[in-house]
Every structure is written in structure tokens, then in C-alpha cells.
Protein backbone atom coordinates (compact mmCIF):
# COMPACT_ATOMS: atom_id res chain seq x y z
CA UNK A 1 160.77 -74.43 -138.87
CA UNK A 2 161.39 -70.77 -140.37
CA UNK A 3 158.36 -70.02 -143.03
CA UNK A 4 159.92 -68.24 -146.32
CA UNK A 5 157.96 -65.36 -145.36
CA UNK A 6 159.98 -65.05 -142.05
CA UNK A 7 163.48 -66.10 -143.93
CA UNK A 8 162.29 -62.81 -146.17
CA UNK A 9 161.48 -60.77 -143.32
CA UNK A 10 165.00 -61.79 -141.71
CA UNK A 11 166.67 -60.64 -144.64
CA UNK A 12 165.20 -57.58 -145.05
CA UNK A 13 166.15 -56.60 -141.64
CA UNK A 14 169.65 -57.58 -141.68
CA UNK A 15 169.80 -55.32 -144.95
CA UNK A 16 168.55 -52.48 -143.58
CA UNK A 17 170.79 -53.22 -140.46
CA UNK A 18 173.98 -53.17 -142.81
CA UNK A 19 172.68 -50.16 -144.41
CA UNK A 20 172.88 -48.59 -141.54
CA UNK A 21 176.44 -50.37 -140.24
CA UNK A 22 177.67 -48.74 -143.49
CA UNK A 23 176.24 -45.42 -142.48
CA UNK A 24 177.85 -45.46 -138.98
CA UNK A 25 181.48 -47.01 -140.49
CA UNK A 26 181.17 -50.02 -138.40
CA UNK A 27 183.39 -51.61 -140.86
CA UNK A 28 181.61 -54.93 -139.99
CA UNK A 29 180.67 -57.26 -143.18
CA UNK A 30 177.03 -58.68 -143.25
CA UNK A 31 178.64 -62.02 -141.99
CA UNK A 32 179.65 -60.85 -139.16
CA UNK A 33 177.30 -58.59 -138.30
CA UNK A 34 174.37 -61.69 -138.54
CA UNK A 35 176.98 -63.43 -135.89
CA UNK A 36 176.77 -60.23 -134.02
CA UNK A 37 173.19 -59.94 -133.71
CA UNK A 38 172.26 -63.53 -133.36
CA UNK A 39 174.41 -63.61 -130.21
CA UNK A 40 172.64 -60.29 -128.95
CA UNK A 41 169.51 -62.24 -129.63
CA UNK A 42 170.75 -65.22 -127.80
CA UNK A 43 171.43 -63.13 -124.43
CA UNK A 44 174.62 -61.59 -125.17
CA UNK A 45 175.06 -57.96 -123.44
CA UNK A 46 175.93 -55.94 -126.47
CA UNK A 47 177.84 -53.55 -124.79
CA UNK A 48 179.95 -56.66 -123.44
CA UNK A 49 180.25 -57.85 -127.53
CA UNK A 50 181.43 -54.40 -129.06
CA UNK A 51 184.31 -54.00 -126.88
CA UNK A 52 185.15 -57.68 -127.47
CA UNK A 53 184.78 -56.79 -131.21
CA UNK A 54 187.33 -53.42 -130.40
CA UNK A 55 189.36 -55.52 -128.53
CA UNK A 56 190.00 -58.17 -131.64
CA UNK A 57 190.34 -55.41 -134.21
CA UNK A 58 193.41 -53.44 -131.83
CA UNK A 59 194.69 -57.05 -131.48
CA UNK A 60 194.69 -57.75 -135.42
CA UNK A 61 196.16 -54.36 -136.11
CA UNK A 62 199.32 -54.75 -133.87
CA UNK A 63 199.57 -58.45 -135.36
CA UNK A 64 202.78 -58.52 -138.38
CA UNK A 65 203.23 -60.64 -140.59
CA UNK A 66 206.65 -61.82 -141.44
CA UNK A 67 206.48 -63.34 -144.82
């Protein structure tokens, strides 16, 4: 069970990681990048995740909406 000294700790670091998404434009919101790096900490090859991530964002920008 996660202490709240390790929730803190957890929090801190996904700060400083958006910080620094912010820095480099990633245009990723803290949501999604805590999805992002939970599934690099369960295994996922990041490499393998940021071209998925490309691959949904050229996908959404060629999708129109006809309203």
C-alpha cells in the first residue's frame, strides 16, 4: 500500500516531469503523460510508445468533423 510520503514523492516527480514536457513542447497533458510513464514503468519500450503517440496525433489531425 503506497505511504503518503511516497504518493508525495510521486507527485513531485511527475511535476517536475511536466515541467520539463512543457519545456520540450511535448504537448502531452499531465494525464497522459502519468499513462505514459506508468506503461514505461510497466515494460513498455518507450521508443515503441512515442511513435504510437505520433502515430495517434497524425491520425487525429487528418480526422474532420462534419457537423
Amino acid at each position: 500500500m503506497p505511504t503518503p510520503e511516497r504518493d508525495t514523492t510521486a507527485q513531485q516527480t511527475l511535476d517536475i516531469l511536466y515541467e520539463i514536457s512543457q519545456v520540450l513542447n511535448t504537448q502531452l497533458d499531465k494525464d497522459t503523460l502519468a499513462t505514459c510513464v506508468s506503461m514505461i514503468e510497466s515494460g513498455v519500450n518507450p521508443e515503441a510508445l512515442a511513435m504510437v503517440v505520433q502515430e495517434l496525433r497524425k491520425e487525429k489531425a487528418g480526422v474532420r468533423v462534419d457537423v
